[in-house]
N, C-alpha and C. Protein backbone atom coordinates (compact mmCIF):
# COMPACT_ATOMS: atom_id res chain seq x y z
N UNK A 1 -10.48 -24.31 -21.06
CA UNK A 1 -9.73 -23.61 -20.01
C UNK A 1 -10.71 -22.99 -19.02
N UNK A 2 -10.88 -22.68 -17.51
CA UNK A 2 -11.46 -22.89 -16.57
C UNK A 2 -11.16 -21.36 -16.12
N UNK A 3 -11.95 -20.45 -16.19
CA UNK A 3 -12.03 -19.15 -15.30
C UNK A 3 -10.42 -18.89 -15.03
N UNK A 4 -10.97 -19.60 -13.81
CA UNK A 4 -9.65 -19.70 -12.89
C UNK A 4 -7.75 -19.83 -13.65
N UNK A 5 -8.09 -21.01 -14.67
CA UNK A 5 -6.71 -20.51 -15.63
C UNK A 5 -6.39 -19.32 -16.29
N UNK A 6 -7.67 -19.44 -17.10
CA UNK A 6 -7.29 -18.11 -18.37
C UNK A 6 -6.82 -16.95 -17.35
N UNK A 7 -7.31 -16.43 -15.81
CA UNK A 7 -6.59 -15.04 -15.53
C UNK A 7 -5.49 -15.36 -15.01
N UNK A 8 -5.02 -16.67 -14.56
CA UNK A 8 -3.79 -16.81 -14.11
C UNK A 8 -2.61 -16.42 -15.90
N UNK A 9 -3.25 -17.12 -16.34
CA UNK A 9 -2.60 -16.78 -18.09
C UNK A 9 -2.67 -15.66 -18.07
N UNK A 10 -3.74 -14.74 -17.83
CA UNK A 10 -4.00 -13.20 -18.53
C UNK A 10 -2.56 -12.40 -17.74
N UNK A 11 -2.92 -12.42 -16.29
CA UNK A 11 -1.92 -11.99 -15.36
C UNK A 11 -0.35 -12.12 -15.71
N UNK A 12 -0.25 -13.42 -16.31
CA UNK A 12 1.23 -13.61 -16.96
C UNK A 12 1.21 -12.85 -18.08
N UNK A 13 0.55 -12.83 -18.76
CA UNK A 13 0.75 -11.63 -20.28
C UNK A 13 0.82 -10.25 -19.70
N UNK A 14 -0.32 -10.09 -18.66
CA UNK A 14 0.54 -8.47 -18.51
C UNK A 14 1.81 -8.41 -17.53
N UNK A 15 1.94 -9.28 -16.74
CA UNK A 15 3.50 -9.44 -16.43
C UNK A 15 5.02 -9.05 -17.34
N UNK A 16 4.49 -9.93 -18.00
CA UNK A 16 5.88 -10.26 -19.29
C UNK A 16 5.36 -8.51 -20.30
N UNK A 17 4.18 -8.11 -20.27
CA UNK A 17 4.02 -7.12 -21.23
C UNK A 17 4.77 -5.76 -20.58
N UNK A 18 4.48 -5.33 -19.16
CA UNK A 18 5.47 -4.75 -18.43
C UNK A 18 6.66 -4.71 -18.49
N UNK A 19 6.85 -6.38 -17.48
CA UNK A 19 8.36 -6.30 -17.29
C UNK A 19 9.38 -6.82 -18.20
N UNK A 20 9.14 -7.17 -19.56
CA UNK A 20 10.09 -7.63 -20.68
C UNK A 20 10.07 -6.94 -21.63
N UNK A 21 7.94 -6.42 -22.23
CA UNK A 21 8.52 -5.79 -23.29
C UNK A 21 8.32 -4.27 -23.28
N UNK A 22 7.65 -3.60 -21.89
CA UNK A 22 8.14 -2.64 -22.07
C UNK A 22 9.03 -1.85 -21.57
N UNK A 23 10.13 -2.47 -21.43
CA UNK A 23 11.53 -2.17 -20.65
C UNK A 23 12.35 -1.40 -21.58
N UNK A 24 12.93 -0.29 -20.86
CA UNK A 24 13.74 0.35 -21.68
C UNK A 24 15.11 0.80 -20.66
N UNK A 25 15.60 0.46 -21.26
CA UNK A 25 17.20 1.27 -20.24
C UNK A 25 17.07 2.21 -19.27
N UNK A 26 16.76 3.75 -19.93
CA UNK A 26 16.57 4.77 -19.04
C UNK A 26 15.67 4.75 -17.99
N UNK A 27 14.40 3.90 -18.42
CA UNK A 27 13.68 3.68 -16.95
C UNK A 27 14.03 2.72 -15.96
N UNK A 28 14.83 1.75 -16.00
CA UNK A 28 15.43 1.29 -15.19
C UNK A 28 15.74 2.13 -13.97
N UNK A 29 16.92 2.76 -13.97
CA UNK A 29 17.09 3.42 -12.92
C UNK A 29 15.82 4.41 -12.20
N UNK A 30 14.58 4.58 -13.23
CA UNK A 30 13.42 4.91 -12.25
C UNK A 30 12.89 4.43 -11.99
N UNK A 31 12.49 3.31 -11.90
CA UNK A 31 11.59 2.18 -11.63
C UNK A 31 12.44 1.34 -10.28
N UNK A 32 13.78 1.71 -10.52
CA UNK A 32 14.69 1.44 -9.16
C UNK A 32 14.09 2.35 -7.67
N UNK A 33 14.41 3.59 -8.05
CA UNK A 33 14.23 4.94 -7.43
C UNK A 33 12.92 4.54 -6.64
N UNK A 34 11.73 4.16 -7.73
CA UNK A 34 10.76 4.03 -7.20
C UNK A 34 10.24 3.56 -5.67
N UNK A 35 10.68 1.91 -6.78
CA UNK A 35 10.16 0.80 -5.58
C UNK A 35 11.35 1.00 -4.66
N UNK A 36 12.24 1.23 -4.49
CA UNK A 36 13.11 1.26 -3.10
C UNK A 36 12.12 2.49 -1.83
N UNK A 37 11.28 1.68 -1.14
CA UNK A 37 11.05 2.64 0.17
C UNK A 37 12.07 3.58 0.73
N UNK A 38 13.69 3.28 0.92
CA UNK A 38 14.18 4.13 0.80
C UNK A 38 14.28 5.57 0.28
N UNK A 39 13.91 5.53 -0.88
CA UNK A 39 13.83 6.93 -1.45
C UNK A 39 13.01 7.66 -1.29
N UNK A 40 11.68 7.45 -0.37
CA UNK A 40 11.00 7.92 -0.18
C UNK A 40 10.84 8.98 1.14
N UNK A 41 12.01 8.83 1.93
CA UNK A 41 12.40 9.25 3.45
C UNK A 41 11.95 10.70 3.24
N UNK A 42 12.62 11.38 2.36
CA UNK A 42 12.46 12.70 2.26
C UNK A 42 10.97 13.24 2.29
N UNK A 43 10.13 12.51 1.43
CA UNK A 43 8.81 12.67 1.18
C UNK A 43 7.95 12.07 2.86
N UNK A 44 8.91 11.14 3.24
CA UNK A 44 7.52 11.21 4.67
C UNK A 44 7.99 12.35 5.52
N UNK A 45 9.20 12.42 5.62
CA UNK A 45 9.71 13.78 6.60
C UNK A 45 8.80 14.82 6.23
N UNK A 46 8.71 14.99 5.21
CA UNK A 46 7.94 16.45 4.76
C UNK A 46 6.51 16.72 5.23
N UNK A 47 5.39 15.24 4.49
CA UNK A 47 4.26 15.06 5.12
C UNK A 47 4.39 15.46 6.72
N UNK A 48 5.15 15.17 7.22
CA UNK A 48 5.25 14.64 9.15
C UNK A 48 5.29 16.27 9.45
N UNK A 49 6.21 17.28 8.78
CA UNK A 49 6.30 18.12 9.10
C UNK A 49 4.96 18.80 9.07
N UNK A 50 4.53 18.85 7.56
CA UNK A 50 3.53 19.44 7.48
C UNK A 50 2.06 19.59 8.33
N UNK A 51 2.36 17.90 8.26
CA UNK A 51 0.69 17.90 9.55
C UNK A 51 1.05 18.56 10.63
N UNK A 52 2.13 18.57 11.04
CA UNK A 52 2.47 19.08 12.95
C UNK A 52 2.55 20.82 12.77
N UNK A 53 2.67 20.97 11.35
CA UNK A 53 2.87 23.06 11.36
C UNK A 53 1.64 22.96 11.24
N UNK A 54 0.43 22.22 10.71
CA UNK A 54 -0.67 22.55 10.18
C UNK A 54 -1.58 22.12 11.26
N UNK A 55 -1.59 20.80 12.01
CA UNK A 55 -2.38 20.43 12.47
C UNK A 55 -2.01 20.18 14.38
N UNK A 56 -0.87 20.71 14.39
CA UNK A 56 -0.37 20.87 16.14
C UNK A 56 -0.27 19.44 16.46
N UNK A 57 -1.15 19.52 17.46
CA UNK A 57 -1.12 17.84 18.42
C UNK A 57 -1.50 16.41 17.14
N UNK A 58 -2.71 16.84 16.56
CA UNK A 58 -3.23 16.47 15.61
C UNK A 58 -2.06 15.68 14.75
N UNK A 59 -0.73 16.18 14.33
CA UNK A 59 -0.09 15.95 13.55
C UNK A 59 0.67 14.74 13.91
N UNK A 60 1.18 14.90 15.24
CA UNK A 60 1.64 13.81 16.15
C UNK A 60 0.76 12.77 16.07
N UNK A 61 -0.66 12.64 16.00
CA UNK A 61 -1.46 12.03 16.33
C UNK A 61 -1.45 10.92 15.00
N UNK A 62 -1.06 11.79 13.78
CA UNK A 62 -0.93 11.39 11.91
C UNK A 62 0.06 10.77 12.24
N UNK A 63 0.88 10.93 12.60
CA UNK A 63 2.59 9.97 12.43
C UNK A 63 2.28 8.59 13.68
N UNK A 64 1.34 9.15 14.78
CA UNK A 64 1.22 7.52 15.04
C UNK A 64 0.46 6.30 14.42
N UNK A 65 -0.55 7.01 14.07
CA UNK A 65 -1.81 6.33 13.14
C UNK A 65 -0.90 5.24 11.92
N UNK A 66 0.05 6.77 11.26
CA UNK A 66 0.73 6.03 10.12
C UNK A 66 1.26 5.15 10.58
N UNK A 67 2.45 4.96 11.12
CA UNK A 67 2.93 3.78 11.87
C UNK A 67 2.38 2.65 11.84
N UNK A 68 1.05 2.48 12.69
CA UNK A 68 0.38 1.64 12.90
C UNK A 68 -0.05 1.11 11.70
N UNK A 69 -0.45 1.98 10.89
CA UNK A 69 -1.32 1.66 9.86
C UNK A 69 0.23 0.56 8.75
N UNK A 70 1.35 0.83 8.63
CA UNK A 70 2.35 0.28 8.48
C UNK A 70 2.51 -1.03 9.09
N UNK A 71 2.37 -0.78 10.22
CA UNK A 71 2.97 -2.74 10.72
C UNK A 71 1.47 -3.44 10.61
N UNK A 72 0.34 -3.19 10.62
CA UNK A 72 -0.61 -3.82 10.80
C UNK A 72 -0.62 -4.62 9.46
N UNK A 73 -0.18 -3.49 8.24
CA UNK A 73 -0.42 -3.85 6.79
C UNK A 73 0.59 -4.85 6.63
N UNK A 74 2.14 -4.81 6.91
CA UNK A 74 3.47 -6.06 7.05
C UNK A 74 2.90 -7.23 7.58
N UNK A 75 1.53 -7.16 8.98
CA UNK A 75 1.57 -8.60 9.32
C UNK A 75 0.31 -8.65 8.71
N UNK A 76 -0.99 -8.35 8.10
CA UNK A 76 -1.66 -8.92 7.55
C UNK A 76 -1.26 -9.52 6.06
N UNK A 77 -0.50 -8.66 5.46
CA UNK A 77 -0.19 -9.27 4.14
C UNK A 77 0.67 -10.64 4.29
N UNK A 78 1.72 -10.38 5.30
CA UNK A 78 2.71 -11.78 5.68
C UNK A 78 1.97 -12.73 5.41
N UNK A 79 0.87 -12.59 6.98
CA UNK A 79 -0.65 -13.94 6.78
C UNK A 79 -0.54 -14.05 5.93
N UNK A 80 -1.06 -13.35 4.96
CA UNK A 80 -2.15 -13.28 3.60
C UNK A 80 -0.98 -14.31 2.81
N UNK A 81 -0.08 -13.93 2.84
CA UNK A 81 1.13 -14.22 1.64
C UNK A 81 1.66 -15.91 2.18
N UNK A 82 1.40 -15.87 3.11
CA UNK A 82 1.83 -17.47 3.88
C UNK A 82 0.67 -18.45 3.50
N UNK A 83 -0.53 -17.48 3.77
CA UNK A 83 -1.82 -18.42 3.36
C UNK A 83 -2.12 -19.14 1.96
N UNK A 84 -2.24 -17.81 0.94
CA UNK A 84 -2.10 -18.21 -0.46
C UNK A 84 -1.06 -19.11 -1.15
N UNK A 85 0.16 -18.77 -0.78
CA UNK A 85 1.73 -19.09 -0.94
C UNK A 85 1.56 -19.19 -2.74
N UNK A 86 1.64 -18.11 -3.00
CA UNK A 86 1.67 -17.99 -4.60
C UNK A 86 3.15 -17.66 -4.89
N UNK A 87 4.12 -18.20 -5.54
CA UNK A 87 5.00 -18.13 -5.75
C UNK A 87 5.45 -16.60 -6.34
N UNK A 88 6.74 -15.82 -5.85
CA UNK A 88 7.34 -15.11 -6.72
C UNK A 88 6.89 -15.50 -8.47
N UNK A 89 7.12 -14.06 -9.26
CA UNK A 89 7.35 -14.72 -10.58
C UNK A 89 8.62 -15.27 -10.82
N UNK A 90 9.78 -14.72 -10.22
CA UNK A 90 10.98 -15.46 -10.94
C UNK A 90 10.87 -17.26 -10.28
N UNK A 91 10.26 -17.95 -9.12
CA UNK A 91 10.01 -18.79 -9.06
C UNK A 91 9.03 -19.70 -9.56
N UNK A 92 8.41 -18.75 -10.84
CA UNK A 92 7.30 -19.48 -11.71
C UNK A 92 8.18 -20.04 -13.11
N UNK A 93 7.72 -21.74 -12.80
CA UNK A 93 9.04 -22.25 -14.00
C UNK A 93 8.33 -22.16 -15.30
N UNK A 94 7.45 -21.49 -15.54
CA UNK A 94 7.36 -20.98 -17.03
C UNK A 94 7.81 -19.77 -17.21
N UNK A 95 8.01 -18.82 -16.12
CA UNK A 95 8.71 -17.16 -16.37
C UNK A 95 9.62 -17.33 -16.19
N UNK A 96 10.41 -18.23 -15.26
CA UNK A 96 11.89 -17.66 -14.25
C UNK A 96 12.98 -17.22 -15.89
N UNK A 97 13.39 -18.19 -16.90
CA UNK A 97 13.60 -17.65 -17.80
C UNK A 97 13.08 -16.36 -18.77
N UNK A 98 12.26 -15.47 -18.86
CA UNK A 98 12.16 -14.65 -19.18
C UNK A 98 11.78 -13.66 -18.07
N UNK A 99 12.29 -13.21 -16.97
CA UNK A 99 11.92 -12.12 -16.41
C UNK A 99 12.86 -11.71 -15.97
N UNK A 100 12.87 -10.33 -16.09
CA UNK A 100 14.06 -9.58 -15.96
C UNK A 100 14.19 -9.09 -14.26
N UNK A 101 15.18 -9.29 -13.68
CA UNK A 101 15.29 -9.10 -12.40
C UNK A 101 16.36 -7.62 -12.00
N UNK A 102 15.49 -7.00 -11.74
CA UNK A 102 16.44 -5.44 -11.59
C UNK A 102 16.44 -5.78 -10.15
N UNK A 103 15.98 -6.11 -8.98
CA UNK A 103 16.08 -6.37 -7.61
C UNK A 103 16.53 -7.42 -6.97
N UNK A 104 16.76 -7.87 -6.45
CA UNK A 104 16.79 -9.30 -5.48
C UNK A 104 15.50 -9.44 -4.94
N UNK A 105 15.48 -11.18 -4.80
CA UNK A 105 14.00 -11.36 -4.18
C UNK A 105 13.84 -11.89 -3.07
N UNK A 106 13.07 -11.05 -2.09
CA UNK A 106 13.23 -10.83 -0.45
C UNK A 106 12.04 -11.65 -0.63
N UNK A 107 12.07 -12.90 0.14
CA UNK A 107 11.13 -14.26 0.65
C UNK A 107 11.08 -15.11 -0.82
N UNK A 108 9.56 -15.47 -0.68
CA UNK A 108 9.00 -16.37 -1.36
C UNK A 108 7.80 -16.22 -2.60
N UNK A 109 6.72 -15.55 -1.48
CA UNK A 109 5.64 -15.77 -1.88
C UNK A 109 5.25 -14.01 -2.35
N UNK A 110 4.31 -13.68 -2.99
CA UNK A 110 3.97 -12.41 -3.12
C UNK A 110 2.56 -11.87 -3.65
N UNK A 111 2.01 -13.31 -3.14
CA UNK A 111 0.34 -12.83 -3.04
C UNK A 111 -0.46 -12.26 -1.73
N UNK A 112 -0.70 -11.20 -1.01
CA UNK A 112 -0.82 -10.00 -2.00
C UNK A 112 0.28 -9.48 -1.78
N UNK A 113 0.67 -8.15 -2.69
CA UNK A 113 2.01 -7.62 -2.75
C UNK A 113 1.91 -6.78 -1.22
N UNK A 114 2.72 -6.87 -0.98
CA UNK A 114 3.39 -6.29 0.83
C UNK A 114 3.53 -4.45 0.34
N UNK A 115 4.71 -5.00 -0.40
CA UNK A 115 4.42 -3.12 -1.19
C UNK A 115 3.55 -2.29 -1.30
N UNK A 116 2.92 -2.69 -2.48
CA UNK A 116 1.41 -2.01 -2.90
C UNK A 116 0.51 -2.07 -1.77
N UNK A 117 0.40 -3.19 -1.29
CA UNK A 117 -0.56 -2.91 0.45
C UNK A 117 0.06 -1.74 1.65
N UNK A 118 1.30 -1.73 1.64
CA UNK A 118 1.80 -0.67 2.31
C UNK A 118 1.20 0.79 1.66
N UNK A 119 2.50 1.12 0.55
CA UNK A 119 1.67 2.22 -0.23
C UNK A 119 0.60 2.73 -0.40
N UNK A 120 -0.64 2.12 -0.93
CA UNK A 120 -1.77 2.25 -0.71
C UNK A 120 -2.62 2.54 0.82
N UNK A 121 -2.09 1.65 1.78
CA UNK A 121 -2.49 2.30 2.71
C UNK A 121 -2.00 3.13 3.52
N UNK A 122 -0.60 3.85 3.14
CA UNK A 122 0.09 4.56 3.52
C UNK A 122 -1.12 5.87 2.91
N UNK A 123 -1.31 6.02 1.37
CA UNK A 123 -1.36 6.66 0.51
C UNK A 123 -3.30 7.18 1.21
N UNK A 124 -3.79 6.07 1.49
CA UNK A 124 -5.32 5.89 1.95
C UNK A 124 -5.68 6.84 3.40
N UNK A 125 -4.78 6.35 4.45
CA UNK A 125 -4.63 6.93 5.24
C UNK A 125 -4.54 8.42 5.21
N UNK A 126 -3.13 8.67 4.72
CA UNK A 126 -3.12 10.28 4.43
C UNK A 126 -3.95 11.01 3.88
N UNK A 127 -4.98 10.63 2.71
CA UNK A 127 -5.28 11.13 2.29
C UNK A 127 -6.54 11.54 2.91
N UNK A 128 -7.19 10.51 3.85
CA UNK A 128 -8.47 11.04 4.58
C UNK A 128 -8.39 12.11 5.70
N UNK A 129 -7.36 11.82 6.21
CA UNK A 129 -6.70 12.81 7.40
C UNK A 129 -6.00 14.10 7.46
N UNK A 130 -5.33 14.43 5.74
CA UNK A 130 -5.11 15.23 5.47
C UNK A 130 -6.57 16.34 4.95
N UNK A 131 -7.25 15.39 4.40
CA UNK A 131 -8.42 15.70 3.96
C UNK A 131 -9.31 16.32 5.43
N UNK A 132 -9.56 15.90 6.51
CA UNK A 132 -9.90 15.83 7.77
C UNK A 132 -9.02 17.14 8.18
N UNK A 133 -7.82 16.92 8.70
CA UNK A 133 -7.12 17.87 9.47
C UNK A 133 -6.90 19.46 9.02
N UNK A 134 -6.59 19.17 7.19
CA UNK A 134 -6.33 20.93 6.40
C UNK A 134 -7.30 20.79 5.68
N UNK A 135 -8.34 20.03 5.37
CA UNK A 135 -9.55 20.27 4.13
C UNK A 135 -9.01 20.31 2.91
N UNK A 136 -7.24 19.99 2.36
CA UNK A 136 -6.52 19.64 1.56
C UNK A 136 -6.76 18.21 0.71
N UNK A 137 -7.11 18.30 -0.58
CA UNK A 137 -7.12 17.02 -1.29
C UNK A 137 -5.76 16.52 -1.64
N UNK A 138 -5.41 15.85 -1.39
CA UNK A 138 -3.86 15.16 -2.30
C UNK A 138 -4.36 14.04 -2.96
N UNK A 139 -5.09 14.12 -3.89
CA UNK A 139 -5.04 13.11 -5.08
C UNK A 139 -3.63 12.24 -5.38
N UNK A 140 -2.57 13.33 -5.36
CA UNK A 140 -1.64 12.94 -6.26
C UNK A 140 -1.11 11.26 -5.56
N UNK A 141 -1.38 11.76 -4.23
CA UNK A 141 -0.91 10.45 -3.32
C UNK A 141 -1.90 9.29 -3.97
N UNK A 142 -2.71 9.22 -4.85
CA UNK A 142 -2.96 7.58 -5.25
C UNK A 142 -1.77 7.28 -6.41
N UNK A 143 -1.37 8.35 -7.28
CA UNK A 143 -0.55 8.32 -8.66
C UNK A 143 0.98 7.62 -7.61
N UNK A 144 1.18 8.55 -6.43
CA UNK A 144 2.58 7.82 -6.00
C UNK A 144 2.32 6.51 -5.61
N UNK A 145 1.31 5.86 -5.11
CA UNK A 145 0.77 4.73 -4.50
C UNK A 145 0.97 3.78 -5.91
N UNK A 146 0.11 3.80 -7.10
CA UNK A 146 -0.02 3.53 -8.10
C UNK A 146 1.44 3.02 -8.53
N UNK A 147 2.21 4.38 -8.69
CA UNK A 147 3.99 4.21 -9.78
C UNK A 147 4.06 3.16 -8.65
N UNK A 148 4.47 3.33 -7.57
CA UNK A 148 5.24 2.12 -6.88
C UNK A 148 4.57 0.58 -7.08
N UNK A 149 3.21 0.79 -7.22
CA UNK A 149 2.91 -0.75 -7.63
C UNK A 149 3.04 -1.06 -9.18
N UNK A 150 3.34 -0.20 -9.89
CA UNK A 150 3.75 -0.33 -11.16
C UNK A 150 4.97 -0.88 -11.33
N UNK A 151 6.10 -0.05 -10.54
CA UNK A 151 7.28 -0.43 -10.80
C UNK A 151 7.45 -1.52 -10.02
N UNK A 152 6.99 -2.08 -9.00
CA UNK A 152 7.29 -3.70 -8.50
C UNK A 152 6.79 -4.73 -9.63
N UNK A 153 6.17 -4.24 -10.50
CA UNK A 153 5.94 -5.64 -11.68
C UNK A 153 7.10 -4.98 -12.78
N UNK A 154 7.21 -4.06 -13.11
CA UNK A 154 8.74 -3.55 -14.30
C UNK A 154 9.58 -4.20 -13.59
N UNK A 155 9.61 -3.93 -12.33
CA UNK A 155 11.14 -4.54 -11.82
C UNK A 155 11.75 -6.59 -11.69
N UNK A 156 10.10 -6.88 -11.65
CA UNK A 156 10.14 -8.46 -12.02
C UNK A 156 9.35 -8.65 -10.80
N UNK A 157 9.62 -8.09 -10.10
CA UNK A 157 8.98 -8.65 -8.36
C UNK A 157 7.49 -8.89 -8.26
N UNK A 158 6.87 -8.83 -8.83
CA UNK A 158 5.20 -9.37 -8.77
C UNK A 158 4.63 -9.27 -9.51
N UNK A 159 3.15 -9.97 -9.55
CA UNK A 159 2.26 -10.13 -10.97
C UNK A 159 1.34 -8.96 -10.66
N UNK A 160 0.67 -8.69 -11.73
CA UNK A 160 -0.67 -7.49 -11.91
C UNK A 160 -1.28 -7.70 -10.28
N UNK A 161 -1.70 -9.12 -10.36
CA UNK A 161 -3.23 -9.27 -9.71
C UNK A 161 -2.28 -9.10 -8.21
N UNK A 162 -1.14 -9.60 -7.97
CA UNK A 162 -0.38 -9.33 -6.52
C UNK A 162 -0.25 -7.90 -6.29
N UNK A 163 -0.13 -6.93 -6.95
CA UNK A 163 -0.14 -5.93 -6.85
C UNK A 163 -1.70 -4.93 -6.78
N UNK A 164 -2.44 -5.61 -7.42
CA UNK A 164 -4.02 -4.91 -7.26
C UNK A 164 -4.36 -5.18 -5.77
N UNK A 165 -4.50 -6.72 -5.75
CA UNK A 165 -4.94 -7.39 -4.22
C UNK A 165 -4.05 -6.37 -3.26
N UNK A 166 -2.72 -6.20 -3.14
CA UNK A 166 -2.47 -5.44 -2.36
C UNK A 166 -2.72 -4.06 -2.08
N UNK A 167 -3.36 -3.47 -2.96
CA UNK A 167 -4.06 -2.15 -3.07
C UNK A 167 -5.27 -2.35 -2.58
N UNK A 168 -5.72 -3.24 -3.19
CA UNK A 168 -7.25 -3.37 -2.35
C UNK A 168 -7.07 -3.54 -0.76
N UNK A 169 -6.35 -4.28 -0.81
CA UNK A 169 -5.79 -4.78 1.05
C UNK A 169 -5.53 -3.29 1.46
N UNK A 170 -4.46 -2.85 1.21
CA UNK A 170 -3.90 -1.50 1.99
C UNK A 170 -5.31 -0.18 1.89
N UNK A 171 -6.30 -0.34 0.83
CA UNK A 171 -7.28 0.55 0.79
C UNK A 171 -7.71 0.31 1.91
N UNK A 172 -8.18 -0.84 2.52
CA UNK A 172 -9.02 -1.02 3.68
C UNK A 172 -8.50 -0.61 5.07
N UNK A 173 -7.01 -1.45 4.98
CA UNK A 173 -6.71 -0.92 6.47
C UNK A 173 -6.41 0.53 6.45
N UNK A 174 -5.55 1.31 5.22
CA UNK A 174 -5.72 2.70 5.39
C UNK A 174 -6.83 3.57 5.71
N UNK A 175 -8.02 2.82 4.96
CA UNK A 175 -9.65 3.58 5.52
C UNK A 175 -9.53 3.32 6.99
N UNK A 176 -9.40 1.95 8.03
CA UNK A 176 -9.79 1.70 9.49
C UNK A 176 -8.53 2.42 9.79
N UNK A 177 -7.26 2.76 9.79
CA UNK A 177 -6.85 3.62 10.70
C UNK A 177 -7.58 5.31 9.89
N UNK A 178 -7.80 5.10 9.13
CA UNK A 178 -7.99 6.95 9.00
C UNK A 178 -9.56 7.07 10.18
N UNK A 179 -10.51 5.94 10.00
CA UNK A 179 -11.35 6.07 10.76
C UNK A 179 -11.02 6.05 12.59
N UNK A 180 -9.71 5.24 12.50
CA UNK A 180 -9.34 4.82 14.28
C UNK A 180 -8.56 6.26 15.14
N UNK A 181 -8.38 7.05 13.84
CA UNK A 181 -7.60 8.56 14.33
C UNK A 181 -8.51 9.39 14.29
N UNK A 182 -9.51 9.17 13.61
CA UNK A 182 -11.03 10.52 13.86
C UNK A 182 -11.53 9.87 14.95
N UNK A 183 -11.57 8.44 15.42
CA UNK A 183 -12.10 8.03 16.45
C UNK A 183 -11.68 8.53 17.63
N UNK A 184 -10.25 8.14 17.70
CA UNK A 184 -9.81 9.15 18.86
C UNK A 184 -9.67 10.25 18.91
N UNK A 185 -9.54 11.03 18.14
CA UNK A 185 -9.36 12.33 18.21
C UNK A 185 -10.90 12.93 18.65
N UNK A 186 -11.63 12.18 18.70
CA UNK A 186 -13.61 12.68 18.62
C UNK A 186 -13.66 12.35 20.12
N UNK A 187 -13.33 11.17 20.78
CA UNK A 187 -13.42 10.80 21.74
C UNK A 187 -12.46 11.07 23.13
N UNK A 188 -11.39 11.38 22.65
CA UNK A 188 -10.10 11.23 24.03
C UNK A 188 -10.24 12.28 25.07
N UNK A 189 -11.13 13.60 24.62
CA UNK A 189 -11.20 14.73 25.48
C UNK A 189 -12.37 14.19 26.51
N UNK A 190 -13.38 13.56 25.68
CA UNK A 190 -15.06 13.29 26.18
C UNK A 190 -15.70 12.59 25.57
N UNK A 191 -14.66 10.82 26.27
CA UNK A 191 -15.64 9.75 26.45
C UNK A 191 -16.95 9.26 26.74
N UNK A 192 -17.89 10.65 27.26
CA UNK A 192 -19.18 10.37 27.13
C UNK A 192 -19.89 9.90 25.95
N UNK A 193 -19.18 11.18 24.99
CA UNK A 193 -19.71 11.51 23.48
C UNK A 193 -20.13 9.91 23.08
N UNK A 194 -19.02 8.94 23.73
CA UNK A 194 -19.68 7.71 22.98
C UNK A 194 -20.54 7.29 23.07
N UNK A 195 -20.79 7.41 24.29
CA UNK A 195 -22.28 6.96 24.90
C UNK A 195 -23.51 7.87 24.67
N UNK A 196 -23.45 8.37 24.24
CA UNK A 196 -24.08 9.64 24.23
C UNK A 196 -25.08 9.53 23.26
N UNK A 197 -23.93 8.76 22.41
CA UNK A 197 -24.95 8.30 20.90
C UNK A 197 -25.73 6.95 21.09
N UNK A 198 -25.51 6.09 22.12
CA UNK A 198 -26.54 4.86 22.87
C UNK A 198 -28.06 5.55 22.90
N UNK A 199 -29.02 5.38 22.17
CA UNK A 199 -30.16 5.53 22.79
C UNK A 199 -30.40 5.38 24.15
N UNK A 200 -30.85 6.29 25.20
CA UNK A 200 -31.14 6.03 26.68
C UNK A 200 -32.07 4.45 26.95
N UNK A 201 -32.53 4.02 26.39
CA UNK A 201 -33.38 2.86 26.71
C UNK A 201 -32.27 1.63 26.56
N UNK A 202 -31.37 2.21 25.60
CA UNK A 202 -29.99 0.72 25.79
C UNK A 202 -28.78 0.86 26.56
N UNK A 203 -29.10 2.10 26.92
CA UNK A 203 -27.66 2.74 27.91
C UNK A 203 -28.28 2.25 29.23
């Protein structure tokens, strides 16, 4: 067996070890709660508030970043997910019979996970800027980042490694917008500053 199989195998054992055997009734409905972005409305309202009591203009400045940092992550993963074209698990004909489907399955493909790349760089973002704007750590924002890519494999909707890759993905673009909002925020008053840092012999 060839590298390349055995983790496609490994990935299916912790699949099925998740989402079949460690399923229990009562978490169902949290593992629902979870992965529905929906439920989360309350929790960005709050963030949004907070940066704008805490951080004024600054805060406005967090809710556009986020945004961005949101659709950039929907169309790189799309790419990503069109490119690879790794099948859903319930469209894998050695799982589709054993995987338990608590959701419906929106497209096709789900390498890397769209979710977990969101989250994560939802989760990435905030956390440098919050870190930046109040000198506030929110750790906790990797654990919410984390449950939600947890519960998209309980719920049936993706494998381990679709869900890591998309963490790794959303780590990055959440780092370039947390860096593209200190950028502007450093620069928009006094565009010199950029130049400023040119050695005079290359300016």
């Amino acid at each position: 067996m060839s590298l390349i199989a055995f983790l496609k195998r490994l990935d299916k054992i912790f699949f099925l070890l998740i989402n079949h055997d460690s399923s229990h009734s009562y978490l169902d409905p949290v593992m629902l709660f979870v992965q529905n972005p929906w439920s989360w409305i309350p929790l960005y309202i709050f963030i949004a508030w907070y940066l704008v009591k805490k951080a004024g203009r600054k805060g406005w400045q967090f809710i556009f970043f986020s945004l961005i940092c949101v659709v950039v992550t929907a169309c790189t993963g799309t790419v990503l997910q069109n490119l690879f074209a790794r099948p859903l698990p319930s469209y894998d004909l050695e799982l589709k019979s054993l995987v338990r489907h608590l959701v419906s399955n929106d497209g096709v493909y789900s390498f890397p996970s769209l979710t977990a790349a969101t989250y994560f760089g939802l989760a990435t973002c905030w956390f440098w800027l919050i870190l930046k704007y109040t000198g506030r750590r929110w750790n906790w924002l990797w654990i919410w980042a984390g449950l939600a890519g947890y519960a998209q494999i309980y719920a049936g909707r993706e494998f381990p490694s679709d869900v890591a890759a998309g963490a790794i993905l959303g780590i990055l673009i959440g780092t370039m917008m947390a860096k593209a909002a200190e950028f502007f925020q450093a620069f928009k008053y006094n565009p010199r500053k950029l130049f400023a840092r040119i050695p005079a012999e290359q300016a």
